[in-house]
Each structure stands twice: as structure tokens, then as C-alpha cells.
C-alpha atoms as a PDB file:
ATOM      1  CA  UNK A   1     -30.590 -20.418  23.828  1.00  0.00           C
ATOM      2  CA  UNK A   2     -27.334 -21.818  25.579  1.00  0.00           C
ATOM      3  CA  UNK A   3     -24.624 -23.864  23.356  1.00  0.00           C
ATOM      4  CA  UNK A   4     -24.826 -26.965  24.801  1.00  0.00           C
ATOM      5  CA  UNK A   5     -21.712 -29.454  23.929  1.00  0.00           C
ATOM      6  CA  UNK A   6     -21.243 -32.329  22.205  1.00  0.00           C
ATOM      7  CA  UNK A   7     -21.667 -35.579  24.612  1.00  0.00           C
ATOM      8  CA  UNK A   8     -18.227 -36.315  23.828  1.00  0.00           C
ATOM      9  CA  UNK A   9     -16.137 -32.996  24.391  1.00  0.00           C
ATOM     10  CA  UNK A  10     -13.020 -35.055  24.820  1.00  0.00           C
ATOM     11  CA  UNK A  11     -12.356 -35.567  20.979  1.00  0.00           C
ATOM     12  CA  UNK A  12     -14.597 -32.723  19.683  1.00  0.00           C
ATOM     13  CA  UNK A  13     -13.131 -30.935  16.270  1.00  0.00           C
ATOM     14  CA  UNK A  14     -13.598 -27.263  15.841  1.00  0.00           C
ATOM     15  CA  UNK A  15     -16.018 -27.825  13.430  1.00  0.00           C
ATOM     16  CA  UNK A  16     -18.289 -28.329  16.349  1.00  0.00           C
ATOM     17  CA  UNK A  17     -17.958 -24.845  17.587  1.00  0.00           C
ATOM     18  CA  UNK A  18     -20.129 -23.937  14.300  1.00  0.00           C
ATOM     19  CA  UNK A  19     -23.475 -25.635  14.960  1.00  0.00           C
ATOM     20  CA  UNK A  20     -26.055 -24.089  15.142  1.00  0.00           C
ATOM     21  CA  UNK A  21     -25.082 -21.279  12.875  1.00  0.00           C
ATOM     22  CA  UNK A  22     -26.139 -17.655  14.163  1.00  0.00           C
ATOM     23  CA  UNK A  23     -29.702 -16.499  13.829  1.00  0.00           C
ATOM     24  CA  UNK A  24     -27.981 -12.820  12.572  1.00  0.00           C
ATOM     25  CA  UNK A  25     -24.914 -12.096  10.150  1.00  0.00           C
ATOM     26  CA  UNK A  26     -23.774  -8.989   9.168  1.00  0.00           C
ATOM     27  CA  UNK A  27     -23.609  -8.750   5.461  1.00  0.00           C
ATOM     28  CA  UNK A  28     -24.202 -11.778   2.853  1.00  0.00           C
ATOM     29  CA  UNK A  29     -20.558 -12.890   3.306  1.00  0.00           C
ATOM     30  CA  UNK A  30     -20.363 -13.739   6.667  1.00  0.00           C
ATOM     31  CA  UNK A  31     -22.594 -17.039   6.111  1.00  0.00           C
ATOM     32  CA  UNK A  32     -20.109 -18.090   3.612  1.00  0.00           C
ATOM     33  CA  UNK A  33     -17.094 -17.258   5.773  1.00  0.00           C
ATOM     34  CA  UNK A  34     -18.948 -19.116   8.680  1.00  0.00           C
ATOM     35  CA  UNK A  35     -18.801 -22.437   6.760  1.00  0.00           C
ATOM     36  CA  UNK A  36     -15.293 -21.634   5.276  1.00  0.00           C
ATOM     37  CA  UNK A  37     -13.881 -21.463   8.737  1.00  0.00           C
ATOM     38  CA  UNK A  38     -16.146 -24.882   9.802  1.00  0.00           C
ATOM     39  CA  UNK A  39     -14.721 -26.220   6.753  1.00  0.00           C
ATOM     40  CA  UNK A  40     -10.852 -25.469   7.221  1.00  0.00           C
ATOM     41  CA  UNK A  41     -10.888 -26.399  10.780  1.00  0.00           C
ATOM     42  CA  UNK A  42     -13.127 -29.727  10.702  1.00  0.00           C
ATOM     43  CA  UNK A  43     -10.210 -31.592  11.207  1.00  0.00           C
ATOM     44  CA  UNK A  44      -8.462 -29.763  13.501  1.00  0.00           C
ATOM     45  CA  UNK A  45      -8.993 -31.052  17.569  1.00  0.00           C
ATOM     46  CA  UNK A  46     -10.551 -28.193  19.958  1.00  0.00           C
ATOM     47  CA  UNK A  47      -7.228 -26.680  21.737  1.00  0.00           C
ATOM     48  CA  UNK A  48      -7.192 -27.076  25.615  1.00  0.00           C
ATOM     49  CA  UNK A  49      -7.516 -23.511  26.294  1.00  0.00           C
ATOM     50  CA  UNK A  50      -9.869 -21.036  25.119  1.00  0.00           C
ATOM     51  CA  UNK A  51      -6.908 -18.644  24.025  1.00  0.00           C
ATOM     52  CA  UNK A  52      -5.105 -21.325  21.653  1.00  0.00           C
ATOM     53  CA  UNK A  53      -8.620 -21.585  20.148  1.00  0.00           C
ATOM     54  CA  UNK A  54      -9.319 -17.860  19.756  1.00  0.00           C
ATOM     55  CA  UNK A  55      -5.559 -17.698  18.142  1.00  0.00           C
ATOM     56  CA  UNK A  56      -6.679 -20.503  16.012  1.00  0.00           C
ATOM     57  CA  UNK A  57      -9.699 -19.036  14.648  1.00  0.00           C
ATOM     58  CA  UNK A  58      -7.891 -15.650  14.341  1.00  0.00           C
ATOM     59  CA  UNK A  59      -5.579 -17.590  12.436  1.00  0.00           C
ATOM     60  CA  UNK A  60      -7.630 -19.131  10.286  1.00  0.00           C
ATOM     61  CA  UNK A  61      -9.978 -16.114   9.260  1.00  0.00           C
ATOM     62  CA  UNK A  62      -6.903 -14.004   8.951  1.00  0.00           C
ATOM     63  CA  UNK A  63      -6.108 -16.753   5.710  1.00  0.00           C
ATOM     64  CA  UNK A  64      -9.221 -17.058   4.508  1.00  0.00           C
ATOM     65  CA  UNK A  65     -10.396 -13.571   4.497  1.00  0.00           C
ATOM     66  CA  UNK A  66      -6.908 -12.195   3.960  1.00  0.00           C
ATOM     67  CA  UNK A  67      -6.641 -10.209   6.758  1.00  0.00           C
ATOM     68  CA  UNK A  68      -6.200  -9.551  10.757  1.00  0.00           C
ATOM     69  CA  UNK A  69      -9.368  -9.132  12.410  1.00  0.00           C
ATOM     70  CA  UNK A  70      -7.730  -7.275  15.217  1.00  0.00           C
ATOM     71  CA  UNK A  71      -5.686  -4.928  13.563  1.00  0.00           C
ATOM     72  CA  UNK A  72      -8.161  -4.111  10.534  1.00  0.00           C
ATOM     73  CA  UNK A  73      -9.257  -0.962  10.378  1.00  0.00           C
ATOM     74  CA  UNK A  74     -12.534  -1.094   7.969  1.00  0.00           C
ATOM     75  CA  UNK A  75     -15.737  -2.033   9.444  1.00  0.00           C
ATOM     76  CA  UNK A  76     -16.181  -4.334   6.229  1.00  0.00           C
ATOM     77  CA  UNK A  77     -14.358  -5.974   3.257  1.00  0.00           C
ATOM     78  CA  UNK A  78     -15.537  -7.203   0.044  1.00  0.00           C
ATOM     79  CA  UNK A  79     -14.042 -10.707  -0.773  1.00  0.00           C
ATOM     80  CA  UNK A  80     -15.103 -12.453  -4.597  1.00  0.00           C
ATOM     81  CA  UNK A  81     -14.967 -15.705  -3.300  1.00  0.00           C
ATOM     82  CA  UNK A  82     -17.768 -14.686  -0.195  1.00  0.00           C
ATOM     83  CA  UNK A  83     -19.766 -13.077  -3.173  1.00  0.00           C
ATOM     84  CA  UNK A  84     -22.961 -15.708  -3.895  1.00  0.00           C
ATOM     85  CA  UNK A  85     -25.904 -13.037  -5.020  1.00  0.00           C
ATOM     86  CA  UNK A  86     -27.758 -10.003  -2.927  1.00  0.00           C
ATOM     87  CA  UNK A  87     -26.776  -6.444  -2.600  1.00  0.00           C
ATOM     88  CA  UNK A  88     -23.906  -7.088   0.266  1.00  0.00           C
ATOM     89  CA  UNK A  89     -22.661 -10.121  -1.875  1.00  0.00           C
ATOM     90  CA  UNK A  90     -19.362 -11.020  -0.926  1.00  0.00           C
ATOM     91  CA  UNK A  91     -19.071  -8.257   1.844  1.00  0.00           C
ATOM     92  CA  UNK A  92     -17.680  -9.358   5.175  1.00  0.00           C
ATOM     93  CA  UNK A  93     -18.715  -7.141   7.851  1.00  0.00           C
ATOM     94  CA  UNK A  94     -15.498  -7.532   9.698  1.00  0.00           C
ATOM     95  CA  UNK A  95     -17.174  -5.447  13.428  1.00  0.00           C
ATOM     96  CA  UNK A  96     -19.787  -8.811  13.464  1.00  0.00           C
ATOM     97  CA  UNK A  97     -17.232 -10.472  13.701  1.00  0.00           C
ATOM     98  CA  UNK A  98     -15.175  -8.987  16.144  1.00  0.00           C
ATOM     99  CA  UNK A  99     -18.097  -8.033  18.160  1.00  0.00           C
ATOM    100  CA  UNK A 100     -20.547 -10.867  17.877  1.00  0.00           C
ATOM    101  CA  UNK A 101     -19.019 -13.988  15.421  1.00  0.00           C
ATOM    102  CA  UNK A 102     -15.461 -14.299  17.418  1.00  0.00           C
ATOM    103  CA  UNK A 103     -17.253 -13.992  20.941  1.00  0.00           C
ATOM    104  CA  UNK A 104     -19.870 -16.809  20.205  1.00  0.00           C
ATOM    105  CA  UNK A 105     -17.283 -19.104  18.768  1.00  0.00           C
ATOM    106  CA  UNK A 106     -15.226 -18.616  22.295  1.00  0.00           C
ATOM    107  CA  UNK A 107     -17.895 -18.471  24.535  1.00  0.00           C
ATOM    108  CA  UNK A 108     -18.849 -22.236  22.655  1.00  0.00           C
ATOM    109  CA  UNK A 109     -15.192 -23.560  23.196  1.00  0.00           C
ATOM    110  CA  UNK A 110     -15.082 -22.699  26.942  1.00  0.00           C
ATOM    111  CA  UNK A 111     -18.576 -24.586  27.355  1.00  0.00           C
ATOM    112  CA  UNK A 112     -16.753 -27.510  25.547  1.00  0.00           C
ATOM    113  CA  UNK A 113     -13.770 -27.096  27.798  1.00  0.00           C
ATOM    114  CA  UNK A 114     -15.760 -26.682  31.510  1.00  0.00           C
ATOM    115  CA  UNK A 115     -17.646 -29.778  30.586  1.00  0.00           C
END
């Protein structure tokens, strides 16, 4: 299914980079970091380029998760506040999101950005 963009692109927040949410998460924290990073960047305007958003959402999961994406080694970290009930509660599988989360959340901006 492709991303399609909000009608109006022109004043779109990051937030809308979020909906739909995946289909597939890698452990029980991801969800929960999903809608922390919706949450922290709702008010923030889409960037004009697709690399001031990536360093924006790099930014922002490097606060909330307390870490770099790209230079952390471990495939996952545990974080309390991600931690909501299930065997993987409060683990954030750290290689979805470089290989999967990060990519969809670009791949959405540069449909919002060609229109």
C-alpha cells in the first residue's frame, strides 16, 4: 500500500509522517516509541528536504530513546518508559528501526515533498 499525502503538503507537521502506523514492529517498544516520536514532533513543520527530516527524526529518537541510532551497536535496548506489558516489554529493537522504521518515515516525507 503506497503513503499517499496529506491534500495539503504545504503546511503538513511531522506528525503526519506517522499515519498509518506499520503493520510489523520489532519488539513491544517500538509501538510506544512510534507515538513518542508522533507526539514530540506534532508541532514541528515537515523540513524541505528529506535529509533535514531524517536528521530530525534521528534527533528526536536519539532523546527519547537515549541514544544514536547510527552509531549504536546493540541490535536492541530495553527502555522503562517503552515497557507497557508482554515478554519484549519496553524493548526497542533498535535494527527495525534502522532497517525498516527510519526508511518508511523518509520514504513518507519525500512523497510529501514531490507532491
Amino acid at each position: 500500500m503506497a503513503y499517499e499525502a496529506p491534500d495539503d503538503a504545504a503546511v503538513a507537521t511531522m506528525a503526519a509522517l506517522f499515519d498509518p502506523e506499520p503493520a510489523r514492529w520489532g519488539m513491544r517498544g517500538d509501538p510506544h516509541v512510534w507515538r513518542a516520536l508522533r507526539d514530540h514532533l506534532s508541532g514541528t513543520d515537515v523540513p524541505p528536504s528529506v535529509d533535514e527530516v531524517t536528521a530530525l527524526l534521528r534527533a528526536a529518537f536519539s532523546e527519547l530513546v537515549g541514544l544514536d541510532l547510527a552509531a549504536a551497536e546493540p541490535s536492541a535496548v530495553y527502555r522503562e518508559q517503552y515497557a507497557h506489558g508482554g515478554m519484549s516489554s519496553g524493548m526497542v529493537h533498535l535494527d527495525t528501526w534502522r532497517e525498516n522504521l527510519m526508511p518508511l518515515l523518509t520514504e513518507r516525507a519525500r512523497a510529501l515533498s514531490e507532491g
